[in-house]
PDB file of N, CA and C in Angstrom:
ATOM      1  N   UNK A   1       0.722 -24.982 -17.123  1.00  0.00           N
ATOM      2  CA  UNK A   1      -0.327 -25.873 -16.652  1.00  0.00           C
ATOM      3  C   UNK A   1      -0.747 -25.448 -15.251  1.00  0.00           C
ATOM      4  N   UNK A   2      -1.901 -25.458 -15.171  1.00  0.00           N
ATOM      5  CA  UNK A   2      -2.331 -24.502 -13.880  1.00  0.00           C
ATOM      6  C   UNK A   2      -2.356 -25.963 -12.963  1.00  0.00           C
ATOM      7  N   UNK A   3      -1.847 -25.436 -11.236  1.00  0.00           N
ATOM      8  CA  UNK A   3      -1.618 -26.357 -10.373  1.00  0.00           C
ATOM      9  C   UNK A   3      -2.932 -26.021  -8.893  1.00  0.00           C
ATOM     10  N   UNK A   4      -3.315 -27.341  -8.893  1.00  0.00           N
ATOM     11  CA  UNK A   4      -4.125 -27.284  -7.333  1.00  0.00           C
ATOM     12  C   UNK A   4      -3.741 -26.973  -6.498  1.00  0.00           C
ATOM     13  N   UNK A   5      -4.091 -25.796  -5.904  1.00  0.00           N
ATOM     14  CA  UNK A   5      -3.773 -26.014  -4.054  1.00  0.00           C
ATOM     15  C   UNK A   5      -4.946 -25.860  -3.047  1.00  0.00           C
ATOM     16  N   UNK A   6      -5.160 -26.509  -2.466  1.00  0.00           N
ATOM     17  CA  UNK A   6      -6.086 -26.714  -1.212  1.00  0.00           C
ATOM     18  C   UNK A   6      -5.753 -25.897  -0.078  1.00  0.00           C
ATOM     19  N   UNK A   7      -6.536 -24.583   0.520  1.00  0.00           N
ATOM     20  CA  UNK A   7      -6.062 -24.284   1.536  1.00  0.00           C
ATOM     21  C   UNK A   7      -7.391 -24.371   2.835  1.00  0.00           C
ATOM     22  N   UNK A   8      -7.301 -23.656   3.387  1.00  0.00           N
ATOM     23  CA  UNK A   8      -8.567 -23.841   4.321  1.00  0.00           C
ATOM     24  C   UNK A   8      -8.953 -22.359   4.730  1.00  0.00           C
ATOM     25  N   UNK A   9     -10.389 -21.766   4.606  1.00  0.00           N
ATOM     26  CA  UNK A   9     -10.799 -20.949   4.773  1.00  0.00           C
ATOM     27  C   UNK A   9     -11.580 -20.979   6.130  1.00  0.00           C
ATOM     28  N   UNK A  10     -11.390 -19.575   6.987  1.00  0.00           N
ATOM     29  CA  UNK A  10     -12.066 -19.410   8.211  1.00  0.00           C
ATOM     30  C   UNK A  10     -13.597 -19.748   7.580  1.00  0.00           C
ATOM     31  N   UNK A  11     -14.445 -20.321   9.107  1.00  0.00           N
ATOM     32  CA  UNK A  11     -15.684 -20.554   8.053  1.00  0.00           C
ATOM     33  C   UNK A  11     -16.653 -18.699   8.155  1.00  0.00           C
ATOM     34  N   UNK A  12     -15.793 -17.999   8.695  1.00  0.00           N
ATOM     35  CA  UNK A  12     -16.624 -16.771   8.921  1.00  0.00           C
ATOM     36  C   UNK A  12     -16.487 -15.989   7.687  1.00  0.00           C
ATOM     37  N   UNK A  13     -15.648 -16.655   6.491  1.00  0.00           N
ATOM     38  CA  UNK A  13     -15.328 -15.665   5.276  1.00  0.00           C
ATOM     39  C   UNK A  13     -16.380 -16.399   4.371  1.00  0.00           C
ATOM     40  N   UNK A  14     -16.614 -17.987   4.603  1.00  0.00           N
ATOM     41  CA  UNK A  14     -17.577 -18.184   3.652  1.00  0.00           C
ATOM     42  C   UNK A  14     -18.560 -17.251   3.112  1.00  0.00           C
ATOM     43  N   UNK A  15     -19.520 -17.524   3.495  1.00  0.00           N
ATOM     44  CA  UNK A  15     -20.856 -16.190   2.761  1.00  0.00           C
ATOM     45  C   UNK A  15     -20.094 -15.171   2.582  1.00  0.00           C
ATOM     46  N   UNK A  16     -19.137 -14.431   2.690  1.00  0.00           N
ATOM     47  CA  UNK A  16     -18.588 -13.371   1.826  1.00  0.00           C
ATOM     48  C   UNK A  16     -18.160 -13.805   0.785  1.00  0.00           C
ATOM     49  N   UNK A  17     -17.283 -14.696   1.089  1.00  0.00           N
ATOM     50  CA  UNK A  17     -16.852 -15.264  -0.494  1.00  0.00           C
ATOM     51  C   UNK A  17     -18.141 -15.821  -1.882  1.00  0.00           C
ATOM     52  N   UNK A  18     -18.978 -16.323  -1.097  1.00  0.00           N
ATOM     53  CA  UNK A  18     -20.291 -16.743  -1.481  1.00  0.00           C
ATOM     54  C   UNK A  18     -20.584 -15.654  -2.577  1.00  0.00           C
ATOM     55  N   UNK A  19     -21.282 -14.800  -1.560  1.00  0.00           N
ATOM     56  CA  UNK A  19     -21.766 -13.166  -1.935  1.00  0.00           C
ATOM     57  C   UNK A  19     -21.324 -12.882  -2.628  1.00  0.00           C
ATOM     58  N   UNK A  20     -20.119 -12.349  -2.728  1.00  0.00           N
ATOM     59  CA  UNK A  20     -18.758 -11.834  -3.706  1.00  0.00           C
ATOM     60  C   UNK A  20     -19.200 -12.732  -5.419  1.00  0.00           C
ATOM     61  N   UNK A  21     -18.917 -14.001  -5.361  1.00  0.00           N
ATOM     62  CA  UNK A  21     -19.198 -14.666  -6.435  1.00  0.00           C
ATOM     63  C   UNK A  21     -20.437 -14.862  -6.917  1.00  0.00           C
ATOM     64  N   UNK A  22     -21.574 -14.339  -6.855  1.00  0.00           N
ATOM     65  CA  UNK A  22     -22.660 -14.402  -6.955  1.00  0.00           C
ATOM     66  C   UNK A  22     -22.893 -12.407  -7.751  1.00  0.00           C
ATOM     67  N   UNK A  23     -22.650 -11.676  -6.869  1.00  0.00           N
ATOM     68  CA  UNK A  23     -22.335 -10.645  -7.165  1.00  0.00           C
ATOM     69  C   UNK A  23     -21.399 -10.050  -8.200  1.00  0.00           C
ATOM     70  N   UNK A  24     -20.309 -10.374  -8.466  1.00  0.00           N
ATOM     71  CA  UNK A  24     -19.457 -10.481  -9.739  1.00  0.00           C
ATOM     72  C   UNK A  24     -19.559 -11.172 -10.323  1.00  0.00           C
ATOM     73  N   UNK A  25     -20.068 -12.090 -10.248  1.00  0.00           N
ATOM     74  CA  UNK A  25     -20.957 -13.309 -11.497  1.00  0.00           C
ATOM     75  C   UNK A  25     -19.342 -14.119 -11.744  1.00  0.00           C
ATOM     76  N   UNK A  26     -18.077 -14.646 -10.931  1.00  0.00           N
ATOM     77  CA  UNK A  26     -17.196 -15.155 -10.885  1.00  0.00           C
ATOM     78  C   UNK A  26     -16.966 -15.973 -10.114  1.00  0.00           C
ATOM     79  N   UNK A  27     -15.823 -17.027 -10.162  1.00  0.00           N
ATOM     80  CA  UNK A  27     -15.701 -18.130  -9.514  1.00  0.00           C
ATOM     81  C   UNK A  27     -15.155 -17.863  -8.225  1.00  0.00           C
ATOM     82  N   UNK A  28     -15.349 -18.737  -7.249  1.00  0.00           N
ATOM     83  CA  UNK A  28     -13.901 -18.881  -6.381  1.00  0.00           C
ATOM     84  C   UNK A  28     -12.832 -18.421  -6.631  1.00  0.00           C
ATOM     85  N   UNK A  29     -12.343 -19.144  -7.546  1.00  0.00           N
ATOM     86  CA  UNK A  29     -10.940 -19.301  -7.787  1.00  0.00           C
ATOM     87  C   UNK A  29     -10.064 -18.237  -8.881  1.00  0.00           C
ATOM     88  N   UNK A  30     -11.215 -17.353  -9.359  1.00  0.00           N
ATOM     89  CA  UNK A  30     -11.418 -16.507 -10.069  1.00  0.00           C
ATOM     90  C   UNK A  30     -10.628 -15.489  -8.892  1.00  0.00           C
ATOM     91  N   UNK A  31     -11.568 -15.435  -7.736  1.00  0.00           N
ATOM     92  CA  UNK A  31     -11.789 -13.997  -6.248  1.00  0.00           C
ATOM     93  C   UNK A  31     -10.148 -14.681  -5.767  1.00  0.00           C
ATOM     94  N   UNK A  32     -10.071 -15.670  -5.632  1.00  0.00           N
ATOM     95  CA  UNK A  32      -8.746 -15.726  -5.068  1.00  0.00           C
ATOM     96  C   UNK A  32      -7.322 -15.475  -5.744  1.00  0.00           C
ATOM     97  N   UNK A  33      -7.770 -16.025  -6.769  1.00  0.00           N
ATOM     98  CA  UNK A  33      -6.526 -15.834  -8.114  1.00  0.00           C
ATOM     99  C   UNK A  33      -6.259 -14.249  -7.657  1.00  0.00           C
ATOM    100  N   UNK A  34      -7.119 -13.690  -7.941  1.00  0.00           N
ATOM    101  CA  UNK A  34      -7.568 -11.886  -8.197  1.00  0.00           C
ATOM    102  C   UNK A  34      -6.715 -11.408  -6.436  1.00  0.00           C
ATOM    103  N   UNK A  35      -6.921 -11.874  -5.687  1.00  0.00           N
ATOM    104  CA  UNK A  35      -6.778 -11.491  -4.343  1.00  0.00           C
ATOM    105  C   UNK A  35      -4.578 -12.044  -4.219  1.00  0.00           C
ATOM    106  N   UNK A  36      -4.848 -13.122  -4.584  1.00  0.00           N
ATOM    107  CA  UNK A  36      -3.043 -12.984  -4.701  1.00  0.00           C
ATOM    108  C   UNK A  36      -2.337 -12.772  -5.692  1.00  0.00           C
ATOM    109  N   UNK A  37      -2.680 -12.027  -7.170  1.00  0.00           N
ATOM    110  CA  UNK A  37      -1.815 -11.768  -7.531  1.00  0.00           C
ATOM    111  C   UNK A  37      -1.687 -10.207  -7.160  1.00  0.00           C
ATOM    112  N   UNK A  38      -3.095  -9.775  -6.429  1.00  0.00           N
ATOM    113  CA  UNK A  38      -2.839  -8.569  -5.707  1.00  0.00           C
ATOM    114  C   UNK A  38      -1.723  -8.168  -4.387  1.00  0.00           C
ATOM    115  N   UNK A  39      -1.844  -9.245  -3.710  1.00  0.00           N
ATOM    116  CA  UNK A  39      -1.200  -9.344  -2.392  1.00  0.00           C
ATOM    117  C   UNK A  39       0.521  -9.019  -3.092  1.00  0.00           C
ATOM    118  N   UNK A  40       0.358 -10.301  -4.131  1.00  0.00           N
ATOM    119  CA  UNK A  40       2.184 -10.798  -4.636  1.00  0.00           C
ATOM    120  C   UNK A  40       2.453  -9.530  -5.586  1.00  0.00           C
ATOM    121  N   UNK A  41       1.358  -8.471  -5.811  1.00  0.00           N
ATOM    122  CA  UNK A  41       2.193  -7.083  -6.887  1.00  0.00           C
ATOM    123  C   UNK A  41       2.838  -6.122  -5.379  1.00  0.00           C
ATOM    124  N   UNK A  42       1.962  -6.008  -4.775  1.00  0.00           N
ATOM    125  CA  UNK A  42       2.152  -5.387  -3.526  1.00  0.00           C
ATOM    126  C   UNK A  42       3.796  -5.579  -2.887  1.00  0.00           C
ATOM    127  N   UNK A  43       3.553  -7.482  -2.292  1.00  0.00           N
ATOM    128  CA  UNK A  43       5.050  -7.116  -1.447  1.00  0.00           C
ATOM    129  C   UNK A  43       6.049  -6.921  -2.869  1.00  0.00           C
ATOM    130  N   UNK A  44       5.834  -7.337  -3.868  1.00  0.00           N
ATOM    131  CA  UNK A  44       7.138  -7.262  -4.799  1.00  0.00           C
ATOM    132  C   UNK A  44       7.517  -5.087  -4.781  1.00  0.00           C
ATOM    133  N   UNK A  45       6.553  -4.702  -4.572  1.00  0.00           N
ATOM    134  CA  UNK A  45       6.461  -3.110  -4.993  1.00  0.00           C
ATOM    135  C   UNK A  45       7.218  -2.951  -3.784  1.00  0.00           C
ATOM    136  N   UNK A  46       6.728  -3.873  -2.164  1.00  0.00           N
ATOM    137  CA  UNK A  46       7.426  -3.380  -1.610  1.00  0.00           C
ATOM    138  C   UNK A  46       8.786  -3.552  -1.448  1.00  0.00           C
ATOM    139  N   UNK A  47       9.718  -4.599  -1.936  1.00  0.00           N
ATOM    140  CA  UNK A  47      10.631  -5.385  -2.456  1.00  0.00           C
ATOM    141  C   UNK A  47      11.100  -3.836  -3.141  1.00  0.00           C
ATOM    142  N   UNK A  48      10.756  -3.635  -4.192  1.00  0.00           N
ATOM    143  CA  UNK A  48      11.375  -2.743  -5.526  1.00  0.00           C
ATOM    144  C   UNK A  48      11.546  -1.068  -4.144  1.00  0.00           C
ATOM    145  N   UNK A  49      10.431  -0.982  -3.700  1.00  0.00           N
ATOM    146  CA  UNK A  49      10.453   0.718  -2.957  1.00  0.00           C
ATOM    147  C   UNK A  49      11.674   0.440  -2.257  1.00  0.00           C
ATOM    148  N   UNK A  50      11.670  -0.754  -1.443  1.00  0.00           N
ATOM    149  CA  UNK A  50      13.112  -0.386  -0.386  1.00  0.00           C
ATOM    150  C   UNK A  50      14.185  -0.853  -0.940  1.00  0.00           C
ATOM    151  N   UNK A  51      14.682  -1.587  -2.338  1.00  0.00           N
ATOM    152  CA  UNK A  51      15.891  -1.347  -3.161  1.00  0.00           C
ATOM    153  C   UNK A  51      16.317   0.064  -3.669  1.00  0.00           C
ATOM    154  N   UNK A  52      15.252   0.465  -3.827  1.00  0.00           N
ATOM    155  CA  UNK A  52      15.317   1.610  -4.921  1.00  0.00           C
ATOM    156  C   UNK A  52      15.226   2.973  -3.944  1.00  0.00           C
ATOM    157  N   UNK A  53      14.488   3.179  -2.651  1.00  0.00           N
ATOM    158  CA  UNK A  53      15.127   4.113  -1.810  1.00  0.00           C
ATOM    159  C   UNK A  53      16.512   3.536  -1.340  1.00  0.00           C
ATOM    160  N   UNK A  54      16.854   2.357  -1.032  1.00  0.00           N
ATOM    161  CA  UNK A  54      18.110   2.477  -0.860  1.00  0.00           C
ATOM    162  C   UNK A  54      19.489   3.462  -1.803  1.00  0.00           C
ATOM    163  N   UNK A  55      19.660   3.096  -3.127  1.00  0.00           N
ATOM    164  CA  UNK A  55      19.695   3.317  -4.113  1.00  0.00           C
ATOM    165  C   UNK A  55      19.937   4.849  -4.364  1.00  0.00           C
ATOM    166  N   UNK A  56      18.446   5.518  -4.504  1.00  0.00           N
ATOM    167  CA  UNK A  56      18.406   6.754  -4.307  1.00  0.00           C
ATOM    168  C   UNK A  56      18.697   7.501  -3.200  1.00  0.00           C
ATOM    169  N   UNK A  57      18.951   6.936  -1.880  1.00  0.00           N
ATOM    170  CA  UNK A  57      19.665   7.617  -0.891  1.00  0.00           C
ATOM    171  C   UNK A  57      20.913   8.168  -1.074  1.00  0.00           C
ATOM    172  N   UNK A  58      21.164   6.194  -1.304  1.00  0.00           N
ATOM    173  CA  UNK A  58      22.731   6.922  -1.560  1.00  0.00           C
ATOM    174  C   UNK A  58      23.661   7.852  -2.643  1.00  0.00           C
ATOM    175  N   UNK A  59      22.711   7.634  -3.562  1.00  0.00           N
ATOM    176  CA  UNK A  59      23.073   8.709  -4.517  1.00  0.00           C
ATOM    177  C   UNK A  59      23.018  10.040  -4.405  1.00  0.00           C
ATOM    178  N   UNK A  60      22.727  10.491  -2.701  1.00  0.00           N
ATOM    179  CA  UNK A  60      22.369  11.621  -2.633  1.00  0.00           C
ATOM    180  C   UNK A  60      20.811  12.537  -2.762  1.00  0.00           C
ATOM    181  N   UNK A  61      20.005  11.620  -3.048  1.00  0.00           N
ATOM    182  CA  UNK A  61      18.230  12.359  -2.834  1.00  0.00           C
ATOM    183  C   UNK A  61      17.420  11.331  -1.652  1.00  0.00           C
ATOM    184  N   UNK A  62      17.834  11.633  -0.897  1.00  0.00           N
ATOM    185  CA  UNK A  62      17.548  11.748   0.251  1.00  0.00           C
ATOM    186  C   UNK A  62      15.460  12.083   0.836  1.00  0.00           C
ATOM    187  N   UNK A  63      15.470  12.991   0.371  1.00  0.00           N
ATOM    188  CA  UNK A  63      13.822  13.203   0.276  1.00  0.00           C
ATOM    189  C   UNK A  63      12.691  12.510  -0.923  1.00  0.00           C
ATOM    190  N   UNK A  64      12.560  10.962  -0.779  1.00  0.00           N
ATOM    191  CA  UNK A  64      11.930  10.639  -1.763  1.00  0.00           C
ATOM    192  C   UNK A  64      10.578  10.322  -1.696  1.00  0.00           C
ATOM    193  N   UNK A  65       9.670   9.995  -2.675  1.00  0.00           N
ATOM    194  CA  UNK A  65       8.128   9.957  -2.371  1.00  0.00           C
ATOM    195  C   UNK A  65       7.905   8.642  -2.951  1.00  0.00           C
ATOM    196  N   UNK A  66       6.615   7.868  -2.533  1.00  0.00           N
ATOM    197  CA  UNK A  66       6.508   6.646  -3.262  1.00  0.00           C
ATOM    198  C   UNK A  66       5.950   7.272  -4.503  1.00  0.00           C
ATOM    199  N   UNK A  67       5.969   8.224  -5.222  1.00  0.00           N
ATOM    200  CA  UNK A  67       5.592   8.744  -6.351  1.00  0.00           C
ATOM    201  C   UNK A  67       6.583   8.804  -7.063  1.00  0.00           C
ATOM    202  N   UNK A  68       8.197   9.205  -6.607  1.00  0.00           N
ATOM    203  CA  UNK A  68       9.055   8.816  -7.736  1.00  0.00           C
ATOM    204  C   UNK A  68       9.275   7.080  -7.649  1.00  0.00           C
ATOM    205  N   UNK A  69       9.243   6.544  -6.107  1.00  0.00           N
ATOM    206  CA  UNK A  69       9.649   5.051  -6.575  1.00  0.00           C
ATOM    207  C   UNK A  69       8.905   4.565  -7.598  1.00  0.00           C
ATOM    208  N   UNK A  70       7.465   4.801  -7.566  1.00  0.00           N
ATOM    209  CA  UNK A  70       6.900   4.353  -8.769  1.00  0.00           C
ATOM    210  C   UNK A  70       7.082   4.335 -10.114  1.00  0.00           C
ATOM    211  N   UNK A  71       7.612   5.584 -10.359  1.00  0.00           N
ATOM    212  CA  UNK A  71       8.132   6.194 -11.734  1.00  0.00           C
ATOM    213  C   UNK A  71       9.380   5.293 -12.055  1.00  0.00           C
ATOM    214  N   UNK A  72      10.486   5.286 -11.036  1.00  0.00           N
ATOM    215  CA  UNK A  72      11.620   4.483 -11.228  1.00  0.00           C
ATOM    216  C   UNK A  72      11.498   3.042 -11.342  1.00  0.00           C
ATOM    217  N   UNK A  73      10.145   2.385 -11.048  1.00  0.00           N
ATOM    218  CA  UNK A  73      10.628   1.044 -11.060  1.00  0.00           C
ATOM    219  C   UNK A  73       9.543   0.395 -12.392  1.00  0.00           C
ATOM    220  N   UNK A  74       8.731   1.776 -12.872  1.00  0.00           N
ATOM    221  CA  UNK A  74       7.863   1.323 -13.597  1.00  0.00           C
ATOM    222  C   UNK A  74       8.055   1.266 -15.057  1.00  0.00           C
TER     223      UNK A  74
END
């Protein structure tokens, strides 16, 4: 069951947000939904990169790229 939350927007983002929804032919809540489950894939990736270089340090590979963390956590 989807839940309300009320937050408060600078009023200098309005007309972007405006724009934005007018332009993608989408809601508000649509642009925001879209905007944090972006934010919340992000820190979790960053969550998973610094378990998983931990991890792989100590196992000895030492030189890693966010190109294998990706591979490993995906």
């Amino acid at each position: 069951m989807p839940v309300r939350i009320t937050f408060e927007l600078p009023d200098d983002m309005r007309p972007a947000l405006d724009a934005a929804t007018r332009a993608e032919g989408i809601s508000e809540s649509e642009i925001v939904m879209a905007a944090l489950r972006k934010y919340l894939f992000k820190q979790r990736f960053r969550e998973l990169r610094a378990m998983t270089l931990r991890h792989m340090r100590m196992s000895g590979r030492g030189d890693v790229s966010d190109e294998d963390v990706f591979r490993a956590v995906s």
